[in-house]
Protein backbone atom coordinates (compact mmCIF):
# COMPACT_ATOMS: atom_id res chain seq x y z
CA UNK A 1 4.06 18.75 26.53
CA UNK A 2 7.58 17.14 24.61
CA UNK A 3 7.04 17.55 20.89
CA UNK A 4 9.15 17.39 17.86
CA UNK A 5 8.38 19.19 15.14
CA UNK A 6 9.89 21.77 12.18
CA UNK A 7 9.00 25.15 10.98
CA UNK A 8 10.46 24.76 7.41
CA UNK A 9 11.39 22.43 5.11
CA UNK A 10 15.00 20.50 4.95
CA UNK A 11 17.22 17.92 6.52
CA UNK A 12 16.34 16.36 9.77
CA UNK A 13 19.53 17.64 11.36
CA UNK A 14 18.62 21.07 10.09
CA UNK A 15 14.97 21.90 10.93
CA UNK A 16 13.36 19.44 13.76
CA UNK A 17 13.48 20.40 17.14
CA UNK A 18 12.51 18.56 20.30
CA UNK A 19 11.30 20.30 23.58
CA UNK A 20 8.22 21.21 25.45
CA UNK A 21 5.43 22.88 23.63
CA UNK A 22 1.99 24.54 25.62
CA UNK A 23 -0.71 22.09 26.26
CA UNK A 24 -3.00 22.54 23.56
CA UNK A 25 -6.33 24.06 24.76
CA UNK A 26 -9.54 22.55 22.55
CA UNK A 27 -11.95 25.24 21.58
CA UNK A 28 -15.83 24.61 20.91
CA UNK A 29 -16.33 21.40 19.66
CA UNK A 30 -13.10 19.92 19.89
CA UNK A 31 -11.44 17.56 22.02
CA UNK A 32 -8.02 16.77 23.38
CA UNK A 33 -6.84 13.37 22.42
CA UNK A 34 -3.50 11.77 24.15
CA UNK A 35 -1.10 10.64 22.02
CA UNK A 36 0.02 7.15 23.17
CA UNK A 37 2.34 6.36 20.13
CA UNK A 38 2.73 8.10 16.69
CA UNK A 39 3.86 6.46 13.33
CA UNK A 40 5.87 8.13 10.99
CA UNK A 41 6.51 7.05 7.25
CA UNK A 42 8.35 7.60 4.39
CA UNK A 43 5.91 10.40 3.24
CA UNK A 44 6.28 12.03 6.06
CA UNK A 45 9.92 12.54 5.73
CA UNK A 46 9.63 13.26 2.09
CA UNK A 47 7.16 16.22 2.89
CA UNK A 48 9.78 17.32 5.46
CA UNK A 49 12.31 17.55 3.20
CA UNK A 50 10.18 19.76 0.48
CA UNK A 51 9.41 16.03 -1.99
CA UNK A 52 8.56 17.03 -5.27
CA UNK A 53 8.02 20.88 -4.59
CA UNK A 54 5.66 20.45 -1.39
CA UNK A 55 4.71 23.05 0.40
CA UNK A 56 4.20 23.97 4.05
CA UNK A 57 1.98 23.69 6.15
CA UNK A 58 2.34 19.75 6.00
CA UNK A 59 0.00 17.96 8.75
CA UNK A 60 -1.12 14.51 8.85
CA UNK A 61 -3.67 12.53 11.15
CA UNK A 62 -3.75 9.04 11.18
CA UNK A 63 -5.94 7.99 14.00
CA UNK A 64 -6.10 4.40 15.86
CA UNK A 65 -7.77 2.53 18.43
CA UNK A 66 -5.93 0.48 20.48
CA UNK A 67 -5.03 -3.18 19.12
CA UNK A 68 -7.24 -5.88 21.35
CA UNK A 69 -5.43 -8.55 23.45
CA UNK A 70 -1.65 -8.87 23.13
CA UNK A 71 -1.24 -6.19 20.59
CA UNK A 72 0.59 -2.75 21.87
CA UNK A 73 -0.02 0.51 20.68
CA UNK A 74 3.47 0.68 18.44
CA UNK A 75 1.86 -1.78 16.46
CA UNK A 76 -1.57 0.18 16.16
CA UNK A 77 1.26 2.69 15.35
CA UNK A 78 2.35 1.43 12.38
CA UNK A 79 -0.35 -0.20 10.89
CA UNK A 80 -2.09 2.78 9.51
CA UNK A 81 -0.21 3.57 6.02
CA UNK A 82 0.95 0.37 5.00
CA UNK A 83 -2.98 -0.99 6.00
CA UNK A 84 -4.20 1.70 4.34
CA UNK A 85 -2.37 0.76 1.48
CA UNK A 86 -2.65 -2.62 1.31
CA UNK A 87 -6.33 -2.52 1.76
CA UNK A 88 -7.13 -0.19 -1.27
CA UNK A 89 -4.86 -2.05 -3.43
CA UNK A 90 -6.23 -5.28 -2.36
CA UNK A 91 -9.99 -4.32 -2.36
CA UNK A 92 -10.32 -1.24 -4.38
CA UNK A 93 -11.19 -2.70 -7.57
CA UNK A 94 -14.16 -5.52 -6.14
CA UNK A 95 -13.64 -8.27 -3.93
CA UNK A 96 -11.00 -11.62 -4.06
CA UNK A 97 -12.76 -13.94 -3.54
CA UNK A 98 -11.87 -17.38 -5.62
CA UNK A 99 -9.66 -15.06 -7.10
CA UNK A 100 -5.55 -15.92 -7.79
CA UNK A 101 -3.94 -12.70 -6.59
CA UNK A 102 -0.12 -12.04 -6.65
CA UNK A 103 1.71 -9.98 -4.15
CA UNK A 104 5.12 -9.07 -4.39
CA UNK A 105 7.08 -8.16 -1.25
CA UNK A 106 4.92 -10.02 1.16
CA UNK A 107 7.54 -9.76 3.48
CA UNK A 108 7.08 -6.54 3.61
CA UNK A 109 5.30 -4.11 5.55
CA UNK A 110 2.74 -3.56 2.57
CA UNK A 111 3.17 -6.35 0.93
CA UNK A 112 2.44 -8.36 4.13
CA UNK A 113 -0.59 -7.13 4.87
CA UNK A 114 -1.85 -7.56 1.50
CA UNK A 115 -1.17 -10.77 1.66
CA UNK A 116 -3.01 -11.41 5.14
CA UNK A 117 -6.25 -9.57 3.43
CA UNK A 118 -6.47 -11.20 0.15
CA UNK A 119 -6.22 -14.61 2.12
CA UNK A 120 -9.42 -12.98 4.75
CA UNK A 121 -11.07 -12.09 1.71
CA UNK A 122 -10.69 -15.37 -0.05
CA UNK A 123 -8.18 -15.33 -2.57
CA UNK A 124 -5.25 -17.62 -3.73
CA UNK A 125 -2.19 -15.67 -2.37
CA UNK A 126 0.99 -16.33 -4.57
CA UNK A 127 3.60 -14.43 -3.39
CA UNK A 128 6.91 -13.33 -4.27
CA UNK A 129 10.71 -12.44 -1.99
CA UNK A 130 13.71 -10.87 -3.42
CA UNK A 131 16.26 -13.95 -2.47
CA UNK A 132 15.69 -17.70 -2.39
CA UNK A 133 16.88 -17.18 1.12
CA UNK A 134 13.84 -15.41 2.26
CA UNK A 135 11.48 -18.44 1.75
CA UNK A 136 11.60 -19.46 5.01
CA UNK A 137 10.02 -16.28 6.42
CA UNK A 138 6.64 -17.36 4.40
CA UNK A 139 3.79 -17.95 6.11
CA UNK A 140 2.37 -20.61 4.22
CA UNK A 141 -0.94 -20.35 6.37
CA UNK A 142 -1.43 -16.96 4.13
CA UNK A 143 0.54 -17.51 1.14
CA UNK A 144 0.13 -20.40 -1.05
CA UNK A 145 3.15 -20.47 -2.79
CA UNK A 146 6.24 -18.52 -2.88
CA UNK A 147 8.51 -17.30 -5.60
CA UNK A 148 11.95 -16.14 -5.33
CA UNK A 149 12.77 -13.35 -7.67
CA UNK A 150 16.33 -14.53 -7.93
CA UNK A 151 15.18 -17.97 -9.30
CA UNK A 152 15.91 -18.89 -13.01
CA UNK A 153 12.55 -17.83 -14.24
CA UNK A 154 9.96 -16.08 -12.20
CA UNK A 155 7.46 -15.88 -14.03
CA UNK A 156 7.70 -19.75 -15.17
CA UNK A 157 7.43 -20.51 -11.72
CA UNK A 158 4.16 -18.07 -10.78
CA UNK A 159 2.43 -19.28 -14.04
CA UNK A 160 3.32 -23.09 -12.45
CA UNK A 161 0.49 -22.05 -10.14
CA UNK A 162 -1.73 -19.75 -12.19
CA UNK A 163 -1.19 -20.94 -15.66
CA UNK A 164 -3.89 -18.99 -17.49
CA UNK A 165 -3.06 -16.07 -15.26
CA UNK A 166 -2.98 -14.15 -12.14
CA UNK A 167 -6.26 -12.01 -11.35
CA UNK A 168 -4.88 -9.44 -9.51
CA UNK A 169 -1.08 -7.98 -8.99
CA UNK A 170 -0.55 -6.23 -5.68
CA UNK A 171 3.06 -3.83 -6.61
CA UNK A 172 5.46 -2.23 -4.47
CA UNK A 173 7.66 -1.80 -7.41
CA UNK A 174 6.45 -1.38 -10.87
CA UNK A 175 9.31 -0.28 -12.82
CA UNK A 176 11.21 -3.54 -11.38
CA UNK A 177 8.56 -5.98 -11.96
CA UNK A 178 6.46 -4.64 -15.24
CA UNK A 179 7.73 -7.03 -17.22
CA UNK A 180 7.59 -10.21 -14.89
CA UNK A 181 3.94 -8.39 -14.55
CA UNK A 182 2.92 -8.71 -18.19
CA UNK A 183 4.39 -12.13 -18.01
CA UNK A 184 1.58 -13.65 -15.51
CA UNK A 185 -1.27 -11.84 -15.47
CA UNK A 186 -4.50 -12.90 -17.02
CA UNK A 187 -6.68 -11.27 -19.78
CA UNK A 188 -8.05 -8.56 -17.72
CA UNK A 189 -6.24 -8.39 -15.05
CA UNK A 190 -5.56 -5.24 -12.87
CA UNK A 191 -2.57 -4.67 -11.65
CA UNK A 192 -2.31 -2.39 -8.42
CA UNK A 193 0.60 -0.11 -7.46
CA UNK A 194 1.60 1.39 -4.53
CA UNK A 195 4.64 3.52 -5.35
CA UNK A 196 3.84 7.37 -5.51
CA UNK A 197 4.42 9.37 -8.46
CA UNK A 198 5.21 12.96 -9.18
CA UNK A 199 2.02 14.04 -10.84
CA UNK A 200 0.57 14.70 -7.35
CA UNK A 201 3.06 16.09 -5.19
CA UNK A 202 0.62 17.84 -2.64
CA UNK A 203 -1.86 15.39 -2.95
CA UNK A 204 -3.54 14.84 0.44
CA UNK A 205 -2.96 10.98 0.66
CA UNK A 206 -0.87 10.42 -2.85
CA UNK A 207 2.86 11.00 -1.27
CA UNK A 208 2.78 7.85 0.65
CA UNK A 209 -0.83 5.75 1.13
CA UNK A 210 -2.39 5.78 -2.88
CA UNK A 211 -2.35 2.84 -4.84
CA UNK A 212 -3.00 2.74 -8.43
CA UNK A 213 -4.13 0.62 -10.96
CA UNK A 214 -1.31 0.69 -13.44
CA UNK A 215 0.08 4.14 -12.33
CA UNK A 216 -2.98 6.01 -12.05
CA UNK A 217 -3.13 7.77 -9.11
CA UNK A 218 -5.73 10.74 -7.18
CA UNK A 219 -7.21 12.05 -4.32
CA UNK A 220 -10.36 11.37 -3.07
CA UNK A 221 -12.28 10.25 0.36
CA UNK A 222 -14.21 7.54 -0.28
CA UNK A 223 -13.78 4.13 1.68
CA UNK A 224 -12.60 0.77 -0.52
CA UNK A 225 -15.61 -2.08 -1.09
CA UNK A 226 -15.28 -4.92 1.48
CA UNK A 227 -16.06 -8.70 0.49
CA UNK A 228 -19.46 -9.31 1.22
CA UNK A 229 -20.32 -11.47 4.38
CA UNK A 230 -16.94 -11.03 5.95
CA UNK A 231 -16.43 -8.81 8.97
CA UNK A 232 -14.69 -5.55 8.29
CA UNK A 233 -10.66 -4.72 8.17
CA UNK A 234 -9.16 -1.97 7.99
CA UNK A 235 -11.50 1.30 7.13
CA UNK A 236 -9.56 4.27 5.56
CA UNK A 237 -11.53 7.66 6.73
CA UNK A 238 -9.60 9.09 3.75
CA UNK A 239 -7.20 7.85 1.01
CA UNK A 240 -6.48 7.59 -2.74
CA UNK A 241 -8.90 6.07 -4.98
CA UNK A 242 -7.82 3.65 -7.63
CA UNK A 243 -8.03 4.11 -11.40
CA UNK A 244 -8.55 0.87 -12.60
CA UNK A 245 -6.66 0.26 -15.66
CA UNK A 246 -6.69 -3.36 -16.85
CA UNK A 247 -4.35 -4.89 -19.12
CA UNK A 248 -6.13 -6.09 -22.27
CA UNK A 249 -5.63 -9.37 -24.02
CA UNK A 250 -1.76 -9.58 -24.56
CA UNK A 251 -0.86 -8.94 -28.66
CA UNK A 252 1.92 -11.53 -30.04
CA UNK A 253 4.55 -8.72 -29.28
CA UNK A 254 3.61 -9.31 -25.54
CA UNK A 255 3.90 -5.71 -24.49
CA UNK A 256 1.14 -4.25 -21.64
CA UNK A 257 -1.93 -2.93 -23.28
CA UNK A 258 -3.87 -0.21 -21.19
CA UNK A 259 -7.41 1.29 -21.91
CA UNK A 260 -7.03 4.74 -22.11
CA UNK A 261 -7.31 7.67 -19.53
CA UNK A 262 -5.84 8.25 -16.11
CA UNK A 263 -2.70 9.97 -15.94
């Protein structure tokens, strides 16, 4: 069979190779599955390069079915980390519903998605892009309104919409946006991050598909909740489970208050 793969750690140019490989043979109880497309991400290329002092062996599964209708497999591809990730930071902490729920990026791949599932699940989707430019590419059909980070004030123009608050924060980049953050959430809000950190370097799922709850981040295999009465999305076999840290009624100083615990 082709295959591309690397027997230590380094630069692409350095350690992958391409070429034919033996058929592999299953054994009792296994199976041979043909791979149609595969999905690589960020993580993946981190652990290739040795990220944070990982080790080898490095292997990761991220089994698919094939999208319905329309829908080719490179999409089925790529959904699986970024819907992974969107779905635990959307869900993880208890359904949307009639809930005000801001998501920054939601152009991109994460952020996107996030956006698409807090609508399914019932929530008011405020969302935010980097340029005033990239308003057009809104899909008002998901997202209710949409902020440009480049505006004059931000987070005047998210509390415009949520003026006691925003519910829930989906974040693709929490050092950027921690203060803008503080600015428009609501008394016990949670605030969900995506972006790894280096406490958990060999983590099975926190180098590229863990979200957090205010930087909290671990391993663990147990499925997000789903909104009640609402068919199912995406289902995670395995991925990181949220600490929920909430941010507590904001002191006159207005800096983040977080219960204590976590990392």
């Amino acid at each position: 069979m082709l295959a591309s793969w690397y027997d230590e750690e380094g630069p692409a140019a350095d350690v992958l190779h391409v070429g034919e490989l033996p058929d592999p043979e299953p054994g009792p109880g296994e199976v041979r599955i043909r791979v149609s497309v595969s999905g690589l991400n960020p993580g993946d290329t981190k652990k290739r390069r040795g990220w944070l002092g990982s080790s080898m062996p490095c292997t990761a599964s991220y089994p698919t079915i094939r999208p319905s209708g329309h829908l080719g497999d490179e999409l089925g591809a790529s959904l699986g980390i970024p819907g992974i990730t969107a779905h635990r930071a959307v869900f993880a902490d208890g359904p949307v519903d009639g809930r005000l729920v801001l998501v920054h990026g939601v152009l991109g791949a994460v952020g996107s998605l996030a956006a698409q599932l807090a609508h399914w699940g019932g929530a008011t989707v405020i969302g935010t892009v980097r340029r005033s430019g990239d308003l057009d590419g809104v899909d008002p059909a998901v997202v209710s309104h949409a902020v440009a980070l480049d505006a004059e004030d931000p987070a005047a123009a998210i509390r415009a919409y949520a003026p006691d608050g925003v519910h829930r924060v989906i974040e693709v980049s929490l050092s950027a946006n921690a203060d803008l953050d503080n600015a428009v959430t609501a008394p016990d809000a949670v605030i969900a991050a995506s972006e790894p950190t280096p406490t958990t370097p060999n983590s099975p799922s926190g180098h590229c598909c863990s979200t957090t709850s205010l930087c909290a981040c671990s391993a663990a295999t147990t499925s997000p909740p789903r909104p009640s009465a609402r068919p199912p999305a995406i289902s995670p076999s395995t991925s990181a489970t949220a600490t929920p840290w909430r941010t507590s009624p904001r002191p006159t100083t207005g800096s983040t208050q977080a219960n204590a615990g976590g990392y």
